[in-house]
C-alpha atoms as a PDB file:
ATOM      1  CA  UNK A   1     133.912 -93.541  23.532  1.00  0.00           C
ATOM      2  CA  UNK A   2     131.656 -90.686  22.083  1.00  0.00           C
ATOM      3  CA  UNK A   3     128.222 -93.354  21.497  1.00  0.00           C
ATOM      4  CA  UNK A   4     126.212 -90.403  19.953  1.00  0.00           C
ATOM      5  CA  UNK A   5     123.206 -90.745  17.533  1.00  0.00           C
ATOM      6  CA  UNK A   6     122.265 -88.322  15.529  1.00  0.00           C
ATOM      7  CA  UNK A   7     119.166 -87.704  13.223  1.00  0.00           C
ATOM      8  CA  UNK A   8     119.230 -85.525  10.150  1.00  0.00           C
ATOM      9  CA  UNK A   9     115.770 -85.085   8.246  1.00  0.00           C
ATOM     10  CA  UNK A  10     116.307 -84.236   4.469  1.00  0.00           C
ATOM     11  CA  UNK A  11     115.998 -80.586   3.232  1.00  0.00           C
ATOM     12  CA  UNK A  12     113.410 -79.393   1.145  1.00  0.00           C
ATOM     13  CA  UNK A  13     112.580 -81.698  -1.787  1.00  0.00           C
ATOM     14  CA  UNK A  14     111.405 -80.849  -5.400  1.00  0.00           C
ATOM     15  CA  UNK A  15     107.596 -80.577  -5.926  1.00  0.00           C
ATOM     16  CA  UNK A  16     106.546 -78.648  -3.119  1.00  0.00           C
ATOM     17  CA  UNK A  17     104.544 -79.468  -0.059  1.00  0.00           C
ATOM     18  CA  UNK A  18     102.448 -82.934  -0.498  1.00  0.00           C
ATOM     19  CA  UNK A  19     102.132 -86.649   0.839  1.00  0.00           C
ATOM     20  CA  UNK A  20     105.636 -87.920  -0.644  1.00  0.00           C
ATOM     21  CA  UNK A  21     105.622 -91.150   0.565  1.00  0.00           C
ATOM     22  CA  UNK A  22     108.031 -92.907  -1.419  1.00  0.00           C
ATOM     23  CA  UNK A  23     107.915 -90.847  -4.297  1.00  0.00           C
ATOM     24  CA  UNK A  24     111.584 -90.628  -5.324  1.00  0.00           C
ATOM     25  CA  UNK A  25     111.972 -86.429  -4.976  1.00  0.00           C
ATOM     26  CA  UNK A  26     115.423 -84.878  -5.048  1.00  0.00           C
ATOM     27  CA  UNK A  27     116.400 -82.177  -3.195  1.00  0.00           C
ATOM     28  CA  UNK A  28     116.247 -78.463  -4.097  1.00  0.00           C
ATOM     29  CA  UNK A  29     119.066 -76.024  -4.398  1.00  0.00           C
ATOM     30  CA  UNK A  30     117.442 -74.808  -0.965  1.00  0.00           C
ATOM     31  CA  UNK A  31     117.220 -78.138   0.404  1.00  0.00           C
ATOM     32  CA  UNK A  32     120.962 -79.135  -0.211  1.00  0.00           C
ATOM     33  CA  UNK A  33     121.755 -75.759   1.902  1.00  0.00           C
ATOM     34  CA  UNK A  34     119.236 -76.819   4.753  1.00  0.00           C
ATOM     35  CA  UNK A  35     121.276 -79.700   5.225  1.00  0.00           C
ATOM     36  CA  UNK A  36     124.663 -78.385   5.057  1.00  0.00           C
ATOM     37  CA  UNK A  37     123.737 -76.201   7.302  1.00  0.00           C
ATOM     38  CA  UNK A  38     122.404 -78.219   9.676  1.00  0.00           C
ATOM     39  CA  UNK A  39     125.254 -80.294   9.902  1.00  0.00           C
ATOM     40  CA  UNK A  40     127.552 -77.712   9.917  1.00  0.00           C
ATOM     41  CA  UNK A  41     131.750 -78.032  10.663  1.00  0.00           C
ATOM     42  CA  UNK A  42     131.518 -80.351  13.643  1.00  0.00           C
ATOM     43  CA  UNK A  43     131.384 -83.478  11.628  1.00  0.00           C
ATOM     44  CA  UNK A  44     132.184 -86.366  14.402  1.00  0.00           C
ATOM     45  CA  UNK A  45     130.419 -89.832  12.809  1.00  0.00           C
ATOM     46  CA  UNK A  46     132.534 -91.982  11.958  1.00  0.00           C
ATOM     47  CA  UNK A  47     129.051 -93.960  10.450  1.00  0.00           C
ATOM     48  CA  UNK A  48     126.221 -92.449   8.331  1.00  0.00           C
ATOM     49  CA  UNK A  49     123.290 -94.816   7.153  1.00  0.00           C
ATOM     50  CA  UNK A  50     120.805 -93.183   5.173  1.00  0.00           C
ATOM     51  CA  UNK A  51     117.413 -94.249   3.590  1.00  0.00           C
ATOM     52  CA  UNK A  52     117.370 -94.999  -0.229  1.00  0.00           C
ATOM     53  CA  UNK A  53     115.598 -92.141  -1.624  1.00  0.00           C
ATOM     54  CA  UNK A  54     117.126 -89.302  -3.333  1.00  0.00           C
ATOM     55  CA  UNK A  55     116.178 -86.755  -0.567  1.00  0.00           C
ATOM     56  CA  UNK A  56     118.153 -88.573   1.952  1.00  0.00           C
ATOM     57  CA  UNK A  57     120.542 -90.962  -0.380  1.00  0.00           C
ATOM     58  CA  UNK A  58     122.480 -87.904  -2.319  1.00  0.00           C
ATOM     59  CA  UNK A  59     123.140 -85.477   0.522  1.00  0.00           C
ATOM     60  CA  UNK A  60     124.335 -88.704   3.330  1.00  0.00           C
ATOM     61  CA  UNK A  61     126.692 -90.052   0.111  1.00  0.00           C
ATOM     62  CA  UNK A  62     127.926 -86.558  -0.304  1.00  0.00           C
ATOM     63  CA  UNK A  63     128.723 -85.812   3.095  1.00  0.00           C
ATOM     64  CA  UNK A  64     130.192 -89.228   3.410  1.00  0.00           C
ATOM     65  CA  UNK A  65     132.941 -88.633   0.626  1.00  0.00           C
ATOM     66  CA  UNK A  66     133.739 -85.270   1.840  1.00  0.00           C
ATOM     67  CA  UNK A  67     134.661 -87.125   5.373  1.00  0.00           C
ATOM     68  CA  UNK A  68     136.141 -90.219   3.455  1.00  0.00           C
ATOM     69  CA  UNK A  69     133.084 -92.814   4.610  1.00  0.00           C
ATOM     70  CA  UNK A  70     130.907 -94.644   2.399  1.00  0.00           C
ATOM     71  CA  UNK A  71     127.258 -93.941   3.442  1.00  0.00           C
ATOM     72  CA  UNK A  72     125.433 -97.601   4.102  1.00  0.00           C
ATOM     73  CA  UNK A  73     121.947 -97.501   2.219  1.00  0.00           C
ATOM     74  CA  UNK A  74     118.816 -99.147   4.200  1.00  0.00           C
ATOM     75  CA  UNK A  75     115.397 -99.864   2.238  1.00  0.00           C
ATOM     76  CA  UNK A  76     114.106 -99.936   5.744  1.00  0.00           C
ATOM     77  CA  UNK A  77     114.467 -96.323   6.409  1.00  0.00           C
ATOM     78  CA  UNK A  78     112.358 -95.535   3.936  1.00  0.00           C
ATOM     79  CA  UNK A  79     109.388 -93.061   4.555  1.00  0.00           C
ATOM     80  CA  UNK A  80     106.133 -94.437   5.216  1.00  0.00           C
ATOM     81  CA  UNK A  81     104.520 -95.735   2.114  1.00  0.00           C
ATOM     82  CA  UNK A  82     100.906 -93.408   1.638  1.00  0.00           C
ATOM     83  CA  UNK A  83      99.926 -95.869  -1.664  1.00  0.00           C
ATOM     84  CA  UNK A  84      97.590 -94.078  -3.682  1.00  0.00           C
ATOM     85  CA  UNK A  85      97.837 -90.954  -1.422  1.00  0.00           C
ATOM     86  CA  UNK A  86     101.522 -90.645  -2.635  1.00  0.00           C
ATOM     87  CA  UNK A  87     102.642 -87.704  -4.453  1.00  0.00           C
ATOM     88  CA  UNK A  88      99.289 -85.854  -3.930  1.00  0.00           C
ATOM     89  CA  UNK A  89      98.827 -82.447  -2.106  1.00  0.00           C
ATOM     90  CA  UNK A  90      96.480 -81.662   1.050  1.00  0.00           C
ATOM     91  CA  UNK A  91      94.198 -79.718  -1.424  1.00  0.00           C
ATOM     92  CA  UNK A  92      93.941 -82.379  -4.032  1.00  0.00           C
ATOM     93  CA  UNK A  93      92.965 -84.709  -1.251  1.00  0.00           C
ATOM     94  CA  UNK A  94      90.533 -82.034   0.453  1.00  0.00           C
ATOM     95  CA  UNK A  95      88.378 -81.432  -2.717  1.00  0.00           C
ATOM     96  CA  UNK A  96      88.597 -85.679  -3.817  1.00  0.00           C
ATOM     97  CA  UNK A  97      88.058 -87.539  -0.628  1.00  0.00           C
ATOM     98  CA  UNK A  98      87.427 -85.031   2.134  1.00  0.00           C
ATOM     99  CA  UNK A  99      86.082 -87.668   4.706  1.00  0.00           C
ATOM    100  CA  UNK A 100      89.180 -89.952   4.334  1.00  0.00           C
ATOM    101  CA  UNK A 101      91.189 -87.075   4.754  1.00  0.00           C
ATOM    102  CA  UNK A 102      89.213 -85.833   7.580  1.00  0.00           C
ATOM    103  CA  UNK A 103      89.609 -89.281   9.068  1.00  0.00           C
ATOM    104  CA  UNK A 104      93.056 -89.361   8.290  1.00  0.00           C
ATOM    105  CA  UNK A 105      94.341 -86.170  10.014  1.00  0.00           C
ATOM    106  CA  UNK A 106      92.304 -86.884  13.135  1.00  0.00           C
ATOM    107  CA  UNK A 107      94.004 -89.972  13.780  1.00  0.00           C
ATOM    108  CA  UNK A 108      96.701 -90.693  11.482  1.00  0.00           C
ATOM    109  CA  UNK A 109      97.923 -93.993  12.877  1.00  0.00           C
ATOM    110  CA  UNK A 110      94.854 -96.046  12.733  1.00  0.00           C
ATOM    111  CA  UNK A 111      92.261 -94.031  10.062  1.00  0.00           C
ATOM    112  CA  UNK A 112      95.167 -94.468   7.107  1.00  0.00           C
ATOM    113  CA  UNK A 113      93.916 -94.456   3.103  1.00  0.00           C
ATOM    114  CA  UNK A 114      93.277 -97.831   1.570  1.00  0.00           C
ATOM    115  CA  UNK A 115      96.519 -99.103   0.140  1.00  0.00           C
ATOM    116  CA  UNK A 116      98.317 -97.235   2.272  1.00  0.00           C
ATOM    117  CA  UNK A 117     101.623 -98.789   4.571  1.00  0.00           C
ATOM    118  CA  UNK A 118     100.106 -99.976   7.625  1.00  0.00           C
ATOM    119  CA  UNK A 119     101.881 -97.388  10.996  1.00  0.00           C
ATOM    120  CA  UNK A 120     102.659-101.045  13.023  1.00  0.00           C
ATOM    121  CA  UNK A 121     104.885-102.419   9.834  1.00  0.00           C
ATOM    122  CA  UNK A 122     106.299 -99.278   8.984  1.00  0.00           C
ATOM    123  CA  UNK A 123     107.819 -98.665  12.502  1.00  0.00           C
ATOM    124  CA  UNK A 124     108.496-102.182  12.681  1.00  0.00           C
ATOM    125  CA  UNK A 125     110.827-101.935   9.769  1.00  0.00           C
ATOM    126  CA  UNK A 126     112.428 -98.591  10.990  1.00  0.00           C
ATOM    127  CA  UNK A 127     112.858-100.088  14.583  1.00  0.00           C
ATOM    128  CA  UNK A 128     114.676-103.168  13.006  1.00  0.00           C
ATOM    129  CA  UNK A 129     116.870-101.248  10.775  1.00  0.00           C
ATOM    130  CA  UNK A 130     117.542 -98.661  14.096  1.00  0.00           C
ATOM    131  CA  UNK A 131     118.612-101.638  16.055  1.00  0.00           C
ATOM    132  CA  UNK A 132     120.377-103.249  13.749  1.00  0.00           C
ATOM    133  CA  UNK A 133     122.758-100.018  12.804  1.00  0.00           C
ATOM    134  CA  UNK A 134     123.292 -99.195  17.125  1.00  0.00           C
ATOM    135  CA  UNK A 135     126.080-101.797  17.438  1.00  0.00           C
ATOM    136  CA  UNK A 136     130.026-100.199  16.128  1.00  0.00           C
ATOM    137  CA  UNK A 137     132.808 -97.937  16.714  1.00  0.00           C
ATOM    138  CA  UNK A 138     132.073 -94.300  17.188  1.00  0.00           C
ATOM    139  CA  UNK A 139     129.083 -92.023  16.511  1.00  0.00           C
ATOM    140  CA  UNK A 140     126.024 -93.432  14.070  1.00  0.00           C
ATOM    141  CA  UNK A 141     124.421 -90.491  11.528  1.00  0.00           C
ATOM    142  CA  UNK A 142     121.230 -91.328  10.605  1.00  0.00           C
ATOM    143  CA  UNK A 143     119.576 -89.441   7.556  1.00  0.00           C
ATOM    144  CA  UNK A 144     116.064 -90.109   7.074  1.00  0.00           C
ATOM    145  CA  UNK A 145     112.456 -89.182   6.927  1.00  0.00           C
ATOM    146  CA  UNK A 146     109.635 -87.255   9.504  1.00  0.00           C
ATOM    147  CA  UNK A 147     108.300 -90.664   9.942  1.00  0.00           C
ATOM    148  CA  UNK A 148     111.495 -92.004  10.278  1.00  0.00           C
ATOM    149  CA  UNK A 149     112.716 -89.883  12.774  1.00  0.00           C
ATOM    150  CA  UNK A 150     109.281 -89.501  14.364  1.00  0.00           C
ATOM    151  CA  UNK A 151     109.548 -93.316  15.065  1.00  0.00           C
ATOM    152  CA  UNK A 152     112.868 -93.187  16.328  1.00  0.00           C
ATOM    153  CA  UNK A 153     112.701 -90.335  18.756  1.00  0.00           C
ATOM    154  CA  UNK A 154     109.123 -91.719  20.162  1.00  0.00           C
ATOM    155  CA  UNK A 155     110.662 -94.920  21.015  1.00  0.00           C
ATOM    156  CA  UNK A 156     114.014 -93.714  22.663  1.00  0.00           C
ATOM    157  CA  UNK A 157     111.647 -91.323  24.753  1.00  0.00           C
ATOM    158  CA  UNK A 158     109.633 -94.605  25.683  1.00  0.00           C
ATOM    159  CA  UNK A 159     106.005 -93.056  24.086  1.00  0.00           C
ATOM    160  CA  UNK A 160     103.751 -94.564  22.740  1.00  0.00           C
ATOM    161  CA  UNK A 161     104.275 -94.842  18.883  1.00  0.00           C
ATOM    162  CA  UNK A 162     100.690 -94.056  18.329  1.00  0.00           C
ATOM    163  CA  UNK A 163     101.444 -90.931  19.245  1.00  0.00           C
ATOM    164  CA  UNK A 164     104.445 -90.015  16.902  1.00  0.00           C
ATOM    165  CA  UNK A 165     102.895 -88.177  14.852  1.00  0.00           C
ATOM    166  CA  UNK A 166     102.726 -85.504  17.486  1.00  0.00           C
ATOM    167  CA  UNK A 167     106.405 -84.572  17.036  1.00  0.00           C
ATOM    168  CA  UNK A 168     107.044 -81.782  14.372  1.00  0.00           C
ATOM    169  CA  UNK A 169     109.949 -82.699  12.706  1.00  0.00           C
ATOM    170  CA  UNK A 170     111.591 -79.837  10.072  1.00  0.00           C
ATOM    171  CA  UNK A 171     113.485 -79.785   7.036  1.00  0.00           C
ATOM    172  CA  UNK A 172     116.500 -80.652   7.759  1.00  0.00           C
ATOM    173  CA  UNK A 173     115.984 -81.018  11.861  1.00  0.00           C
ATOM    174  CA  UNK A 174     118.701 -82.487  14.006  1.00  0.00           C
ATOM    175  CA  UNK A 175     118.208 -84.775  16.924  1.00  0.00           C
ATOM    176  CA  UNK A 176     121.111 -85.928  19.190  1.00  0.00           C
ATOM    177  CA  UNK A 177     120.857 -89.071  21.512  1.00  0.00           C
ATOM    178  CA  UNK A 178     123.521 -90.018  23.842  1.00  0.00           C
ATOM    179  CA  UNK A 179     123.578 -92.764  26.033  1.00  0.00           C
ATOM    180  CA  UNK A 180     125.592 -92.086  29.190  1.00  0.00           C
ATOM    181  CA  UNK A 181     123.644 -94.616  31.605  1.00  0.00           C
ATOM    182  CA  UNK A 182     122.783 -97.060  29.340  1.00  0.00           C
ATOM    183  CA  UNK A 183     119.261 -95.506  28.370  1.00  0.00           C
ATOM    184  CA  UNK A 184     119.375 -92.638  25.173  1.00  0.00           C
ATOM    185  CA  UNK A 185     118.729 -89.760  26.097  1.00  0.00           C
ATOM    186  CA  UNK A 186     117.549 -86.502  23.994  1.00  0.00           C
ATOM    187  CA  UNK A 187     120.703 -83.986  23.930  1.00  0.00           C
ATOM    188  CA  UNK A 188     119.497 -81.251  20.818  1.00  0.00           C
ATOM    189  CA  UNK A 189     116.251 -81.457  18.882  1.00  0.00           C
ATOM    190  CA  UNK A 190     116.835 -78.106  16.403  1.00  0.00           C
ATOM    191  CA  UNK A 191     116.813 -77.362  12.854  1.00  0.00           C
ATOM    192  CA  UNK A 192     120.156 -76.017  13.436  1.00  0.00           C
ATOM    193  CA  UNK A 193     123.574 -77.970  14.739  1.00  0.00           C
ATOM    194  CA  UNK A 194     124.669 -77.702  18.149  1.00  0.00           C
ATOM    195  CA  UNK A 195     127.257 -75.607  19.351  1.00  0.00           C
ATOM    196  CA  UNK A 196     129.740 -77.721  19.553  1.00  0.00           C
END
């Protein structure tokens, strides 16, 4: 039985390049091509769960009803929540509060903004929803978030999830775990599908 995982970041959301958070974006004309594209024809889940937000939510429940699935929505798999930080752009945040910032992208996981989603609760979350959505028939598609992902792929490698944030995750970038000895391993990490 094909036990494959994959993990599809959303494309390229509306409003440009800033800390999103859970700000509720949709995707752009661009973005919905990222991700078609990076799914491409070799469509084998026979499972997609996807994270609430419009990013994610539109483009898993459209694939889904071109394959004839229903996509399962998970509040859990929501990005990271950045609080007051949300919806705000690296050079709003460099000209209002350039030491927090400062802090912030030094060491992301423990120097986070006031209000903002604690790293340990946020992976906890994704972790439980990951775990939760491994057990069932055929291969799992999971469409999500950097962080999301980020968390995923740091804890099937066995790093530390402090250092997550060290993985570069793109628009629409693929990641494909199989599990052929019991442990998942990495099998593609691209922006593009695999040659299938």
């Amino acid at each position: 039985m094909d036990d494959s995982i994959d993990l599809l970041r959303h494309g390229e959301p509306e409003g440009g390049k800033k800390y999103r958070g859970q700000t509720d974006d949709p995707l752009t004309e661009r973005g919905w091509e990222q991700m078609w594209g990076a799914v491409g024809s070799h469509r084998p889940w026979r499972r997609i769960v996807t994270s609430p937000l419009l990013r994610c939510s539109a483009f898993a429940e459209a694939l889904a009803g071109a394959m004839g699935l229903e996509a399962v929505s998970d509040q859990r798999l929501m990005e990271v929540d950045y609080g007051p930080w949300s919806g705000r752009t690296l050079d709003e945040l460099r000209a209002e509060e350039p030491e927090a910032l400062e802090a912030f992208l030094r060491d992301p996981w423990r120097n986070r903004p006031a209000g903002t989603e604690p790293m340990e609760d946020f992976t906890r979350r994704v972790l439980a929803a990951y775990e939760e959505h491994l057990p069932g028939e055929g291969p799992l598609l999971i469409v999500g978030h950097a962080g999301v992902l980020r968390t995923i792929i740091a804890h099937n490698l066995g790093m530390p999830l402090e250092n997550l944030f060290q993985l570069q995750i793109p628009y629409a970038g693929r990641a494909r775990f199989q599990s052929p000895y019991g442990r998942p391993r990495l099998g593609h990490l691209a922006p593009r599908p695999p040659e299938d």
